[in-house]
Structures are given as C-alpha cells and as structure tokens.
Protein backbone atom coordinates (compact mmCIF):
# COMPACT_ATOMS: atom_id res chain seq x y z
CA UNK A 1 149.49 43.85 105.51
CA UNK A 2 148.85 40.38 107.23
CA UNK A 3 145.17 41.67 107.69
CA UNK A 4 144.65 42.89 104.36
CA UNK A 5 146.01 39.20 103.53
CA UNK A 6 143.54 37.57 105.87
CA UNK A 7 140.61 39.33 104.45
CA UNK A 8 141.50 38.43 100.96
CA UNK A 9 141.83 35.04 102.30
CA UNK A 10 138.40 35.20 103.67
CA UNK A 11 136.79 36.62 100.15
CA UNK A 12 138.30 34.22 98.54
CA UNK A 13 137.45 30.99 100.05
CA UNK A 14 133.79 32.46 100.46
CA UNK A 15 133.12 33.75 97.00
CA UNK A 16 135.55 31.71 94.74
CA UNK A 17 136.82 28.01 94.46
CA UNK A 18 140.32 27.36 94.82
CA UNK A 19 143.13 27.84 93.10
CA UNK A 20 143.88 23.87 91.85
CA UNK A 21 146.86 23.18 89.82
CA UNK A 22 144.73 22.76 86.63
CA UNK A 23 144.42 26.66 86.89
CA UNK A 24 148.80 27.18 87.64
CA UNK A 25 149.56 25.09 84.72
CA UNK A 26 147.37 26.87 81.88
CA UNK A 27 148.16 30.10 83.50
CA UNK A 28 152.20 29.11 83.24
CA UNK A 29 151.34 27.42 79.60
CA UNK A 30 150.07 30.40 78.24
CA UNK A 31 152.77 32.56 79.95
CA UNK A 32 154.96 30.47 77.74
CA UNK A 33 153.33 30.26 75.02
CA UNK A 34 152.87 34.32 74.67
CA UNK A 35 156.50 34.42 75.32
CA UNK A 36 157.59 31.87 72.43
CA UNK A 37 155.84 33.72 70.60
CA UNK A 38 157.40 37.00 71.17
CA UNK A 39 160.94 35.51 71.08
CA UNK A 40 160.93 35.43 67.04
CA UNK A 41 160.37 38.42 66.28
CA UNK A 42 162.77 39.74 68.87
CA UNK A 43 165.36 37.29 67.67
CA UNK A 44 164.88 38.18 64.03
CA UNK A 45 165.06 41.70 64.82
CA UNK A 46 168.19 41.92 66.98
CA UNK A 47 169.84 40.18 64.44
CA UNK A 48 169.07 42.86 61.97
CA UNK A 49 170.57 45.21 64.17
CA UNK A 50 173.50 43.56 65.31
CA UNK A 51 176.49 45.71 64.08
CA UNK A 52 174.94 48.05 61.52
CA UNK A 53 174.50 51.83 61.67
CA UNK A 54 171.01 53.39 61.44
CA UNK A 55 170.28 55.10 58.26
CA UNK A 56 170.59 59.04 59.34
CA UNK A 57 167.74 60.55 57.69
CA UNK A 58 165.83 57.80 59.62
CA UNK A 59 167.00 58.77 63.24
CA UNK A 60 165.25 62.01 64.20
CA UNK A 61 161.87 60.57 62.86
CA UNK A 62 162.07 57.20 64.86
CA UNK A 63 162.83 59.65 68.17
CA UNK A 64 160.25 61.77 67.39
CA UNK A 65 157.97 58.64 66.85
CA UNK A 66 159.07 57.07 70.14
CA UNK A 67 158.42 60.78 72.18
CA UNK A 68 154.99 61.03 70.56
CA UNK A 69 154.35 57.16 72.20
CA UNK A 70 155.62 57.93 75.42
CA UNK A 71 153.65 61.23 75.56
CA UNK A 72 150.42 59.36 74.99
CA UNK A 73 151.59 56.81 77.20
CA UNK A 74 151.80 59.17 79.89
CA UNK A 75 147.98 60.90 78.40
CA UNK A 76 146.87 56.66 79.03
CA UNK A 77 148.05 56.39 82.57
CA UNK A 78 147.00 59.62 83.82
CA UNK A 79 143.47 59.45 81.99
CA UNK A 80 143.21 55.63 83.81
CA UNK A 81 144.03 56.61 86.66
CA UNK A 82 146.32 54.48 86.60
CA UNK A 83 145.52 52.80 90.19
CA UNK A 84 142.48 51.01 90.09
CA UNK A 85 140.32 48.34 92.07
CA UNK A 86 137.85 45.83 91.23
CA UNK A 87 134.30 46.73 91.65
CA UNK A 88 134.59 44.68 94.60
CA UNK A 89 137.12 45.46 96.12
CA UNK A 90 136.43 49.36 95.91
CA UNK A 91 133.02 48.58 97.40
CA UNK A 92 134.19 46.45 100.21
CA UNK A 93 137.82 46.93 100.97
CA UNK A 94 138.73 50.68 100.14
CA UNK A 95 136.39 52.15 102.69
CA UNK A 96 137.34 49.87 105.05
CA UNK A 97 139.62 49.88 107.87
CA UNK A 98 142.23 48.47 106.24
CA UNK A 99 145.23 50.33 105.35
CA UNK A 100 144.96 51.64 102.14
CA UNK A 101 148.49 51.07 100.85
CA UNK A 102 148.14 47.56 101.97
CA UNK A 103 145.00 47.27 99.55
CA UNK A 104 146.47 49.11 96.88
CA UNK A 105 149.62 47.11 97.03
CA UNK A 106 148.30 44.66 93.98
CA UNK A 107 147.49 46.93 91.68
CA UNK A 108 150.76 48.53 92.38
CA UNK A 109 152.54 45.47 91.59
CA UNK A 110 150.19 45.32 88.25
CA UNK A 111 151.30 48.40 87.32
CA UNK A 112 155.36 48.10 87.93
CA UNK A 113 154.71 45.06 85.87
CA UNK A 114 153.24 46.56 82.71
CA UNK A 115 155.42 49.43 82.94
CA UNK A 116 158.49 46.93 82.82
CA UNK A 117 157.37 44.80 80.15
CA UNK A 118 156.26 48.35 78.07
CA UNK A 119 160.02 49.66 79.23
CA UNK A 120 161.56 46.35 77.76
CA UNK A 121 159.35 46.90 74.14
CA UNK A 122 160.25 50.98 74.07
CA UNK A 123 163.98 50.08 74.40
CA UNK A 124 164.34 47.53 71.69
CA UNK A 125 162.22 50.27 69.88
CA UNK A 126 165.05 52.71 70.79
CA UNK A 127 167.91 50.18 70.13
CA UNK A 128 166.51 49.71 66.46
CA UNK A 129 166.27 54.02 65.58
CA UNK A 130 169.43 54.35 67.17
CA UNK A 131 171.17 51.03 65.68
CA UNK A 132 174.33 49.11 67.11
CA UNK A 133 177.23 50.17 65.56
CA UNK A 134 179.52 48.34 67.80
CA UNK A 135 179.15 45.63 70.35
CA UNK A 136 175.21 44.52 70.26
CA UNK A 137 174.99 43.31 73.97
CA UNK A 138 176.23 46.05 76.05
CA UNK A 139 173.74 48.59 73.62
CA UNK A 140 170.73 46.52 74.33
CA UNK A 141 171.45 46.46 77.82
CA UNK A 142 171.51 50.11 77.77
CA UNK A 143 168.50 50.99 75.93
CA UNK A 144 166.84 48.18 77.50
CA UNK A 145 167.05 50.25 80.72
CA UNK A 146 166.48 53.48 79.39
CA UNK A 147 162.90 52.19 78.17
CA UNK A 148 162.04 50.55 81.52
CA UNK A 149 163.36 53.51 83.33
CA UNK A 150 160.88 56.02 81.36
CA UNK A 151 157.75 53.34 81.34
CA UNK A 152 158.29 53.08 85.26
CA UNK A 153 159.20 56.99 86.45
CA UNK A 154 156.30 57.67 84.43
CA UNK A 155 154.00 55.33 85.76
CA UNK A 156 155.23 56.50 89.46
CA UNK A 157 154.50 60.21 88.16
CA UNK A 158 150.78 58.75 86.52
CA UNK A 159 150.43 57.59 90.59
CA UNK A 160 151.58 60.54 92.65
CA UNK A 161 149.35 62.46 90.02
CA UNK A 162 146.37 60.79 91.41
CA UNK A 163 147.10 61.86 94.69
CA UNK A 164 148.18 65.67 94.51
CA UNK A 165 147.33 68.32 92.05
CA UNK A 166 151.20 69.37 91.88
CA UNK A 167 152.40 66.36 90.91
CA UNK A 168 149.44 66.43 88.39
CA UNK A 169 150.43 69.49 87.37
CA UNK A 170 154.64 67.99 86.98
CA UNK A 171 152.94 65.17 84.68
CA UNK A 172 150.85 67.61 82.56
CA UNK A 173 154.26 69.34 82.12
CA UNK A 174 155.96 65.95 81.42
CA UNK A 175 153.84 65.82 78.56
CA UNK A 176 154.22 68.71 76.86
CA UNK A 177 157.79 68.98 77.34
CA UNK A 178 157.71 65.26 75.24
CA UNK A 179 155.83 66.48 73.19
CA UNK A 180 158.09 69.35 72.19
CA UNK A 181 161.35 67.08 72.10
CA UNK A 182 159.29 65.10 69.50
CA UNK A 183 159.54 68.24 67.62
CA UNK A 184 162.59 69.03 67.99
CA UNK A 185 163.76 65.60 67.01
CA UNK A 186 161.73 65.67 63.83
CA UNK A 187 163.24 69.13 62.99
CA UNK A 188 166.49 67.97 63.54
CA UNK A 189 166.20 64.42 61.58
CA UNK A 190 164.99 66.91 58.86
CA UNK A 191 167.03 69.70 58.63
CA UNK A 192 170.55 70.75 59.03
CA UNK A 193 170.86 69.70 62.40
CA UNK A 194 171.23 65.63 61.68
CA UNK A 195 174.81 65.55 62.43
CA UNK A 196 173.78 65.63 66.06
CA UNK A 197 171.69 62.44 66.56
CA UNK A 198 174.32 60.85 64.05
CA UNK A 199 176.84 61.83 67.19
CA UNK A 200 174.36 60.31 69.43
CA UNK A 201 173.74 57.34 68.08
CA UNK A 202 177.58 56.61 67.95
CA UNK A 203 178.06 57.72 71.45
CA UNK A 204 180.19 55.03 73.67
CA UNK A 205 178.78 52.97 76.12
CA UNK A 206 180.37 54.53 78.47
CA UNK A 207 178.68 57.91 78.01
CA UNK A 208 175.34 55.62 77.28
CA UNK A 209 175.71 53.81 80.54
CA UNK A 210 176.10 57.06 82.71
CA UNK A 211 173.22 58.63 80.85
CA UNK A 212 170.74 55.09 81.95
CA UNK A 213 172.08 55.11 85.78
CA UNK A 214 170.69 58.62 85.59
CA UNK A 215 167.94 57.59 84.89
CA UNK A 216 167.22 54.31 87.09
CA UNK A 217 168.34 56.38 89.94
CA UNK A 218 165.63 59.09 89.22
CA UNK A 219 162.72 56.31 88.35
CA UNK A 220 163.85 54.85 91.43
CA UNK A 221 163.10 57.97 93.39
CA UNK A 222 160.07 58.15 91.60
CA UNK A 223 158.80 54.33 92.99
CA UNK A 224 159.61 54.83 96.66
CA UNK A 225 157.70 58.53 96.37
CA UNK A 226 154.55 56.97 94.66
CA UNK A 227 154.45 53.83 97.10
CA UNK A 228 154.79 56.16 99.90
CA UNK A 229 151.67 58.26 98.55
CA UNK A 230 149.41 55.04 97.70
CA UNK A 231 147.86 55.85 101.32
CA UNK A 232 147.06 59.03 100.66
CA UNK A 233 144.76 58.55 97.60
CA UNK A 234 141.50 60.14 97.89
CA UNK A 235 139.15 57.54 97.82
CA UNK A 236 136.73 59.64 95.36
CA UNK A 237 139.69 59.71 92.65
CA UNK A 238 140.16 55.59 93.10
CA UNK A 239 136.41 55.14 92.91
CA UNK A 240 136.29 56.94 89.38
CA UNK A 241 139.08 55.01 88.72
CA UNK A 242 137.40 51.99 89.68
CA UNK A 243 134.26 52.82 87.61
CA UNK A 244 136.88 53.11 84.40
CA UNK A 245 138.05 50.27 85.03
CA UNK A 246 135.04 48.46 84.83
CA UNK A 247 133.72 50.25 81.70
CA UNK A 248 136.83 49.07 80.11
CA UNK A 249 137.10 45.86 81.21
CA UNK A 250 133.71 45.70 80.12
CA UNK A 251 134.56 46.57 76.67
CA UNK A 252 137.08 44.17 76.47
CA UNK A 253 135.74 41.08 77.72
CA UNK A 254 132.43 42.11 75.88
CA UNK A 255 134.58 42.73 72.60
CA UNK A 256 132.90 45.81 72.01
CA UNK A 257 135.46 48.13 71.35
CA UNK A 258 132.89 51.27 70.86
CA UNK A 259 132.21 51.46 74.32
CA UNK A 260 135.59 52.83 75.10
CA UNK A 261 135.06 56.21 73.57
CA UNK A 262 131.85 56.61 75.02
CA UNK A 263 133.82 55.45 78.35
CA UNK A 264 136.31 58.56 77.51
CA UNK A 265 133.53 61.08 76.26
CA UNK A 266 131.73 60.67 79.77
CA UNK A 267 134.46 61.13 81.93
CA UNK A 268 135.28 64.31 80.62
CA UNK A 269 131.52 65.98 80.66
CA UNK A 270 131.38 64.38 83.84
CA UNK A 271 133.00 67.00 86.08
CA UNK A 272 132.18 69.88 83.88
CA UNK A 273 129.58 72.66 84.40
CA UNK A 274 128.78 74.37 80.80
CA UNK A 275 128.09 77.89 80.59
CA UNK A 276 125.45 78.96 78.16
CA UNK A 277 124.85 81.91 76.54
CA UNK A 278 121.18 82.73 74.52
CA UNK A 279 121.50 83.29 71.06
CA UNK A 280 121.30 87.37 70.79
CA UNK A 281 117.91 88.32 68.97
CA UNK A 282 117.22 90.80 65.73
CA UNK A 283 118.63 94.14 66.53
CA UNK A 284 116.96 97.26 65.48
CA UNK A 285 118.80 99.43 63.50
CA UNK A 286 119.52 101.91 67.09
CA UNK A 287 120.47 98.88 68.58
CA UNK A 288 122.42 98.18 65.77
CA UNK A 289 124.54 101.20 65.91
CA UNK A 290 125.26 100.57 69.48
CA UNK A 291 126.21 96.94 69.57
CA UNK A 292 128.38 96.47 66.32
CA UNK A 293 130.03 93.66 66.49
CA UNK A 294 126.92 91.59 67.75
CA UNK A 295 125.00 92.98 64.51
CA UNK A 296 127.42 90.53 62.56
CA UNK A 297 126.69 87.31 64.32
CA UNK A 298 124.84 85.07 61.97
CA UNK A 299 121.48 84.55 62.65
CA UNK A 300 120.50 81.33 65.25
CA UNK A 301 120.76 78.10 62.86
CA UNK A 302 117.29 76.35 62.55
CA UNK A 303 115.96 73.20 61.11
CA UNK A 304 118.84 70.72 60.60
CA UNK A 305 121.66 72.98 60.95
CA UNK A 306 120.48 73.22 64.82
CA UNK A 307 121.24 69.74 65.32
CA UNK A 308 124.74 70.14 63.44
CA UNK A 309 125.72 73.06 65.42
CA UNK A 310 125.92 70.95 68.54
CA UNK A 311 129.00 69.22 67.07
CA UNK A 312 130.38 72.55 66.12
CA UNK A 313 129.96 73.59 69.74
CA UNK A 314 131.27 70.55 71.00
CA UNK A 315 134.80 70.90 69.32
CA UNK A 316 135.01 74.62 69.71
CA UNK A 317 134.67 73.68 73.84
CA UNK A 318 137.91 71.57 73.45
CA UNK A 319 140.79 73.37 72.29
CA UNK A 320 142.93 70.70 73.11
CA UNK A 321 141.65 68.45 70.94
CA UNK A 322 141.99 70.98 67.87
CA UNK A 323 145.36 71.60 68.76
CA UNK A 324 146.18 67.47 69.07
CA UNK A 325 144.36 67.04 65.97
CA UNK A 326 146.45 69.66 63.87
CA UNK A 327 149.35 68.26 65.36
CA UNK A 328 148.98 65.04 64.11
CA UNK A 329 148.64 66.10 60.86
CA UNK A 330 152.55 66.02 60.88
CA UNK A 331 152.14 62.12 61.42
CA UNK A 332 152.13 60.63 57.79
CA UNK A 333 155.29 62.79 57.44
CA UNK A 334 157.56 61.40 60.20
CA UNK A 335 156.21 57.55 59.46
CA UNK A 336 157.03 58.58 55.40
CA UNK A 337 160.42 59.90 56.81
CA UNK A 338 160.72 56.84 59.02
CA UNK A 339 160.27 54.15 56.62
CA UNK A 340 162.26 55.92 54.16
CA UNK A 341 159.94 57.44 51.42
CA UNK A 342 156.15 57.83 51.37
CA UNK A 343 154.97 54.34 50.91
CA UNK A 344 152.02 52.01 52.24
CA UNK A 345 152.96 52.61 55.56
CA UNK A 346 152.59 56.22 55.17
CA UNK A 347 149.72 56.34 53.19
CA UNK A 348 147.93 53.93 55.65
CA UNK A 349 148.82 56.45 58.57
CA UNK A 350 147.13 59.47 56.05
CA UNK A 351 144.38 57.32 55.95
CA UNK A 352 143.85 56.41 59.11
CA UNK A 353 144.46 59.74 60.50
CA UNK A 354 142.35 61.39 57.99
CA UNK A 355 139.39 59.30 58.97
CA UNK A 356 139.90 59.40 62.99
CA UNK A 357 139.69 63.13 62.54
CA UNK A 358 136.63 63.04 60.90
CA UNK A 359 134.97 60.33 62.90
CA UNK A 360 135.84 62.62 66.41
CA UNK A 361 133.16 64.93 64.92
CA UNK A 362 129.87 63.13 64.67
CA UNK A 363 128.84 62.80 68.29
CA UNK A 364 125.40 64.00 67.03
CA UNK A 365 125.04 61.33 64.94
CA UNK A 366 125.93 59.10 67.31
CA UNK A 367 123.45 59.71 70.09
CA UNK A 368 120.39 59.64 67.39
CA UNK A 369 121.73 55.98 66.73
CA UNK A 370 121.89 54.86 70.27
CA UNK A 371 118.32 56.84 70.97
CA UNK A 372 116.31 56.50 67.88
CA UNK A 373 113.27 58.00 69.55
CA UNK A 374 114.57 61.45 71.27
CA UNK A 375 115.68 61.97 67.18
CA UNK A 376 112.33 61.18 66.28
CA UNK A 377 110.90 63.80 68.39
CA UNK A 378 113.08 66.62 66.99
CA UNK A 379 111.36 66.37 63.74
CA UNK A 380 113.48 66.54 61.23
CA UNK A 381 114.72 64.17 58.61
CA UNK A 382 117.37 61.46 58.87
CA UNK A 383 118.54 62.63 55.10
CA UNK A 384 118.60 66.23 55.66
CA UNK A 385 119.83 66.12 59.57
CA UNK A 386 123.11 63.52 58.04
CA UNK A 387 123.50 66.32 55.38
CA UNK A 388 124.10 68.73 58.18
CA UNK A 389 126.34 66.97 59.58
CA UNK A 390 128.49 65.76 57.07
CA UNK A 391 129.51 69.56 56.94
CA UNK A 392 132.00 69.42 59.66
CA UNK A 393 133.67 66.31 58.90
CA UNK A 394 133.74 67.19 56.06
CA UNK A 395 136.00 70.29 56.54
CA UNK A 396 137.98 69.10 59.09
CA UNK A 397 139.12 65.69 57.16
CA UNK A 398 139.52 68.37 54.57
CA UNK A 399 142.06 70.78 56.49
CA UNK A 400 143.98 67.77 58.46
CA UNK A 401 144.38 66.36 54.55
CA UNK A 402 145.77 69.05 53.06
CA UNK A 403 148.20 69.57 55.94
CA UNK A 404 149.23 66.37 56.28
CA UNK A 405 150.03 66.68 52.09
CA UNK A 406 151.74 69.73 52.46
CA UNK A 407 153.90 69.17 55.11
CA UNK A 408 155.48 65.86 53.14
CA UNK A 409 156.00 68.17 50.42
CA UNK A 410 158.16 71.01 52.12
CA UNK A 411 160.60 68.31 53.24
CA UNK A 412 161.25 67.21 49.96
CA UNK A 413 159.33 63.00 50.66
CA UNK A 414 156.62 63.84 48.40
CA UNK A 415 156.08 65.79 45.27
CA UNK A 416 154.61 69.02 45.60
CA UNK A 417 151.16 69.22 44.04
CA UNK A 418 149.27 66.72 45.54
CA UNK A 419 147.55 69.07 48.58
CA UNK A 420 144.33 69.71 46.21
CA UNK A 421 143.94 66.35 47.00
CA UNK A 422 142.62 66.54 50.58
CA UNK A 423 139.69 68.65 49.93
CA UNK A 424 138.52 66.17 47.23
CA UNK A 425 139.06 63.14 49.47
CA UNK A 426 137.11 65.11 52.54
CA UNK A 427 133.33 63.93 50.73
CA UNK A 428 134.68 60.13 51.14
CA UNK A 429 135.99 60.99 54.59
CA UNK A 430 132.12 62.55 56.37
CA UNK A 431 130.31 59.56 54.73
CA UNK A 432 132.67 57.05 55.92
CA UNK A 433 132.45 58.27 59.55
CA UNK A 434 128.87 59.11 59.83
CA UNK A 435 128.27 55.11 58.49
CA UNK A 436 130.91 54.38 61.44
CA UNK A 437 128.96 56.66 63.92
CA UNK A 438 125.90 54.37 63.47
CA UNK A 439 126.75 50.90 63.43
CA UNK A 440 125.80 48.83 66.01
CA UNK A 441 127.55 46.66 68.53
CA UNK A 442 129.76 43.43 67.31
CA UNK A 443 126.95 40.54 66.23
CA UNK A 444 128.58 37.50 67.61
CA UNK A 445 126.30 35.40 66.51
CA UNK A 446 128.26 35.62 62.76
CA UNK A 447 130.25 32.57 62.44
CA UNK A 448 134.35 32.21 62.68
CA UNK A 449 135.68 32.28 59.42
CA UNK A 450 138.96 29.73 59.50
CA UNK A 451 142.15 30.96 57.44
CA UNK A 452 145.49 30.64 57.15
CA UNK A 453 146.11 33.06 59.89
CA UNK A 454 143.81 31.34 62.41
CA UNK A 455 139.76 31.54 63.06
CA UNK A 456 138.86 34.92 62.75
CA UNK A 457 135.09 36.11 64.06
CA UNK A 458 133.23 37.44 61.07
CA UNK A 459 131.29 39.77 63.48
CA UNK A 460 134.20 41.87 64.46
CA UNK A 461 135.69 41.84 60.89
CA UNK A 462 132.26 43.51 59.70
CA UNK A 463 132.28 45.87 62.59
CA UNK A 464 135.22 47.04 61.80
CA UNK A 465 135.19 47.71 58.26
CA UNK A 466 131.39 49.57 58.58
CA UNK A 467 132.34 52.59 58.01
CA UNK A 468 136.21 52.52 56.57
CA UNK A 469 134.83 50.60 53.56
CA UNK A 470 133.00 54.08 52.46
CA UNK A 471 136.07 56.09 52.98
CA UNK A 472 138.73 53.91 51.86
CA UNK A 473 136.27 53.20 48.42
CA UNK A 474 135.87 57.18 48.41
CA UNK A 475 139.46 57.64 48.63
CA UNK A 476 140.80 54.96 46.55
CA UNK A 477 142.34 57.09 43.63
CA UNK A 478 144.43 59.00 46.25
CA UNK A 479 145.59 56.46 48.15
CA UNK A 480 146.44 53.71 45.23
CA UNK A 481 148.29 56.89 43.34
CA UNK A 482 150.47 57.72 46.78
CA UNK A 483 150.90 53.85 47.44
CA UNK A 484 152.02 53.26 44.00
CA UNK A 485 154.44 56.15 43.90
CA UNK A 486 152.92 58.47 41.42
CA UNK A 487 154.69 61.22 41.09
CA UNK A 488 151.72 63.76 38.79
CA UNK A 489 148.66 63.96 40.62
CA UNK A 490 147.00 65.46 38.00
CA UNK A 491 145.65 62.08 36.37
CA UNK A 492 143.68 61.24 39.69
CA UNK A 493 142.41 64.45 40.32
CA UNK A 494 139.05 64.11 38.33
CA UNK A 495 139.04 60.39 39.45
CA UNK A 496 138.76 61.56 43.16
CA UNK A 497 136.89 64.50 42.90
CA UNK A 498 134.12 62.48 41.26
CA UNK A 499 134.82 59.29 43.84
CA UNK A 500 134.61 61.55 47.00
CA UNK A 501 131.32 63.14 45.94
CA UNK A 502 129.72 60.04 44.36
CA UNK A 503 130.36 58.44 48.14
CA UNK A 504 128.69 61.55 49.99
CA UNK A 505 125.77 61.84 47.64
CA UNK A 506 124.76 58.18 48.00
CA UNK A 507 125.59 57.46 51.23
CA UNK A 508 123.30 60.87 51.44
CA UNK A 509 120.27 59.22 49.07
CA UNK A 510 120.24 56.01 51.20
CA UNK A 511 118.88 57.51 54.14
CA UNK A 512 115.23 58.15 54.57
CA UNK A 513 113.81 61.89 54.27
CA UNK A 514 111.58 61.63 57.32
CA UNK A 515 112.09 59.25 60.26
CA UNK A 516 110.02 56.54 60.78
C-alpha cells in the first residue's frame, strides 16, 4: 500500500497541480450545498410518515416497485463492472507491479460509498411503502439499514462477480430470484393475500431489528469476501471495465446521453460470434415433398424489407430482452396501483414504456443516420426503407400497449375496454422512435433559456423532445382520456385511430423517396 501511495504521489505532482485549499473549500461547499438540498425533501417526507399506517392496497405495489429497482440495480453493477480504473491508471498502474488490491482500493472505497448513500435512499423508500405506525425513529433506523445492507451485499456480489464465474452465476440468480419476489409482492398487494404485508408492515421492532442484523451480518460477509478477491481480478475483465468507464464518462461530461446505448449495444456484440444460416432456395416440387416444413418458409425478403429484417433478426437473437420487455408491460399497473388509481403518473409510465419499447427496435435506422453513405450504397429509398421499418415498432409498441391496458383492467384500476387502444396508438409510437433514432447529438451552441426553475440549455431540451413530440402528439387522445379519468373509451377511439395514422403517414411523406 505505501508504494501504491508513493506512485500516486509521483503521478500526481508530475501530471497535475496541487491540491490548494481553493479546490477543499468548493469541493466541501458543494458537498453542502447538495446536502441542503436533499434535507427538505427528506424532512417533508418523514414528517408525512411519522405515525400513520400505509394505505394496504398500496403496500405490495411499492415492494414490488422497490424489488424491480434493486434487480436493475444489481443488472447496473454487474453490466459496469462495477470496479473500474481511469484510462490512466489501467494503462500504467494495473499491469504494473503493484499489488492489485492496493490499486483497486479507491475505486473500492467509491463503490462502498455509492452503495451507502443508494442504501440510505432505498430505505426511506422502504420506510414510506411500509409506513410508521408507531415510534418513527427506531423504524427509520431499521429500514435505513435494511437499504444499505442490500445496496452494499449487492455491490460486494457485483465485485466477486467480476472475478469468478460462480459468483457470477450467484448474482445472475440474485436477480431473478428479485425479480420473482417483485411478483409475488404485486400478486399479493392485489389479491387475497394482502393481509400478509398488512402483518408485515405492523411487525415490532423487535422482529424488524433481528430481521436488519441478519442482514448487516451477511453484507458484512459479503465486503470482507469481495476485498479479499479485488487481487484476483483478471486484468482483461478490469480493462473492459475501464473502457466503459470511459465511454460513459464520456457521455456524461460530453452531455450526450445517446452515446450510452451505443456504449451498451457494443459491449454485448462484442464477445459474440453469430452463426449464420443461408436463406434456403426455391424447392422443386420432389424436393418439396421431402423437406416439408422448409417448403413453408417465406421466401428471402428483398428490396426494403431486407434492410428491416435485420432488426427482426436482431430482437429474435435476444430473448432476454423480449422477455424484459413483456415484463414490463405490467409496469403502468403497479405505478397505477401505487399511486392509488390510474392517473398522470401512470399514464406517463404507459407512455414512456410504450415508446422505449418501440425505440429498442430501430437499430437499422440508426446506423443509416450515423453512416449516411454505406445507406446510400444499398440503394434504396429513405421513404420506402423508414416504411419498412416502422413495421416492427410498430407491432411491438402495439402488443406491449395492449398488455399494459389489459392487465390494469383485470385488477379492477381501469375500466375494461380500453385495450383496442394500443394498436391504434402503435402508428404514433414507430414514427416517434424512428424521428428519435435519427437525431443528432445535443447542439450546444443553442442558448440557455432562464426560468423560474433555473437556466436550462435549449440544446438538450430539443434533443430530448425529437422524437417524443411525434408520439406524445400521436397519442394525445389516449393519454389526455386516461389522464383525465375517462371512464368510455369509445369517444376517443376514432380520434386516435385517425391521430396515430395521420403521425405515421406524414412523418412517412417527409422523407425523401431516393437518397441523395
């Protein structure tokens, strides 16, 4: 350790000026300030808890809310990494002589530190589903270190993950067994089994104070087994890791907020080998006979349709993501159930979620934006290639939609009737996220707008409505009716059905028929 400090040292007084007190007191005002202004809304909220019950029908969709963010949580740090070094110091100090756990031991300290402070925010989540039926202080204190025991075990599991393909295994598991008590939660918040987390949220200290020493004693297992494995971290896993790291920090510093999914798309191609199969040709009608169930494959698409199918191949290849993406059609339904009826919050999660879902299938488009000239070679033109691939979009908005309606309606937090909906929104939903596909980076050359709120850089306000203007205009009959709590659908039905196609047709008629 005193070596790894000395070489630091050394970097540091070669490469960088010193640290004056200029630098300690805006880094210590800004700690400050950041934590004044957390302490409001804190305040204000643990007041609203302080001795009163949580509503019932609320409790099994806040836990099932709060498993779903751990479980993706847990997705974040093992998709990070999570331990990471500077481009420098991967370069220089991680093939080095140095002991690696000595060079790792920052980052390590990074991470315990963001786990705590995400612990501390997931048990005042946890404390306000549950509620504080008694005595406020010794309840906080409880769920307070529930939330920072999760955030850190799971961040040790996220690290021992990176260095052995059982423990990576252990976290995969982790996940999915979150996942499923999410379920279960959600079933039980909605169904006949409510009774239970009523029982639970009343428990006693006591029992609640057992149940947290639990688990601190298992998250502190968890700690001294990843610090003992930060030396035996393959260097090829923390120099990926490294390389994310910089895309991302990238992104952030850049404000350019695209790059990340690019950043994700990459690193999942990256270590994959594809295995292709050739398109089987005409059969003859002996051939035919023989081979009958390849006589009923479709013929080889051609023209545009060949540039749509590689989206179609793209999704088939991850079945993970289909399965994620039906699953969250169950979202607008536990944030309805949440918030206590199907109001804006819900409706802005069906939104939302109806548009990510569509805007995870136009890759295609995508790459012709960022390389105008390889989609000038193919050929074909910009208005018939976008009308090919508006198709799937278009049917997947269409099935998440009328899931994510249905499911509202068979536990009784919507009206049944409104699932026709979806299919007529799904037009809105393709045009709005092929426009998002092909926007460009954040101009921020714009000028900063000054409201009430604070100064506010036009640039990113316009890059972040190219694309949800389309869908939320598209959708607007839908998602005014649901907001507004309609209870017929049938007066918006012709008003959406001629909205969603209106959107397609001239988002369609805007774009050239031949390349330039």
């Amino acid at each position: 350790m005193t070596r790894t400090r000395a070489v630091r040292a050394m970097l540091r007084a070669s490469g960088r000026r010193p640290v004056s007190w200029a630098d300690r007191y805006t880094a210590g005002f800004t700690a400050g300030m950041l934590a004044l202004l957390v302490f409001q809304p804190v305040a204000d909220l643990l007041a609203t808890i302080g001795g009163q019950a949580a509503d019932p029908s609320r409790i099994g969709a806040g836990l099932a809310l709060l498993a779903l963010g751990y479980a993706g949580y847990l997705a974040a740090a093992r998709a990070l990494g999570p331990v990471a070094l500077p481009a420098p110091d991967a370069a220089w100090l991680l093939l080095s002589p140095l002991p690696r756990r000595a060079v790792l031991a920052r980052t390590a300290t990074i991470l315990l530190v963001v786990a705590v402070v995400a612990g501390a925010g997931a048990g005042l989540a946890l404390l306000a589903v549950l509620g504080a039926p008694g005595d406020l202080v010794p309840r906080l204190v409880i769920a307070t270190l529930l939330g920072v025991s999760a955030a850190v075990g799971g961040m040790a599991l996220a690290v021992l993950a990176q260095s052995s393909q059982t423990w990576d295994a252990w976290l995969q598991g982790a996940i999915s067994v979150t996942v499923v008590l999410a379920v279960v939660a959600a079933l039980l918040g909605a169904g006949a089994g409510r009774h239970l987390l009523v029982t639970a949220a009343h428990a006693p200290p006591a029992v609640g104070s057992a149940i947290a020493a639990t688990c601190g004693a298992v998250a502190a297992l968890l700690v001294r087994l990843a610090w003992s494995a930060l030396g035996r971290i393959h260097a090829r896993s923390l120099l990926a890791a490294a390389t994310r790291f910089g895309g991302v920090a990238g992104a952030v510093t850049g404000l350019d907020p695209s790059l990340l999914t690019w950043i994700a798309e990459d690193n999942h191609w990256r270590a994959r080998v594809l295995r292709s199969r050739p398109w089987p040709a005409p059969l003859s009608r002996r051939a035919r006979a023989r081979h009958t169930v390849l006589s009923r494959l479709p013929a080889a698409p051609t023209g545009p349709l060949a540039l749509a199918w590689q989206d179609w191949r793209r999704l088939g290849r991850r079945p993970g993501r289909l399965s994620v993406m039906l699953g969250s059609a169950a979202l607008p339904a536990l944030a309805a159930q949440a918030a206590g009826g199907f109001g804006p919050v819900a409706v802005a999660v069906l939104g939302i979620g109806a548009f990510a879902v569509a805007a995870s299938c136009c890759t295609g488009e995508r790459r012709d934006a960022d390389d105008p000239g390889m989609a000038r070679l193919i050929g074909v033109g910009a208005r018939a290639a976008r009308a090919a691939r508006a198709v799937l979009p278009m049917l997947v908005s269409a099935a998440w939609l009328t899931v994510a309606l249905a499911v509202p309606a068979t536990f009784g937090l919507l009206p049944g009737g409104w699932w026709p909906l979806g299919p007529l929104c799904a037009p809105a939903m393709a045009a709005g996220a092929l426009r998002l596909a092909r926007r460009p980076p954040v101009d921020h050359s714009l000028p900063v707008l000054d409201t009430m709120g604070g100064a506010v850089p036009l640039g990113l306000v316009l890059w972040a409505c190219t694309g949800a203007d389309l869908a939320a205009l598209g959708s607007l009959p839908l998602l005014s009716a649901l907001a507004a709590g309609a209870a017929d659908p049938g007066p918006v039905l012709a008003a959406q059905a001629v909205c969603g196609v209106a959107v397609l047709v001239l988002f369609l008629l805007r774009a050239p028929r031949r390349r330039a």
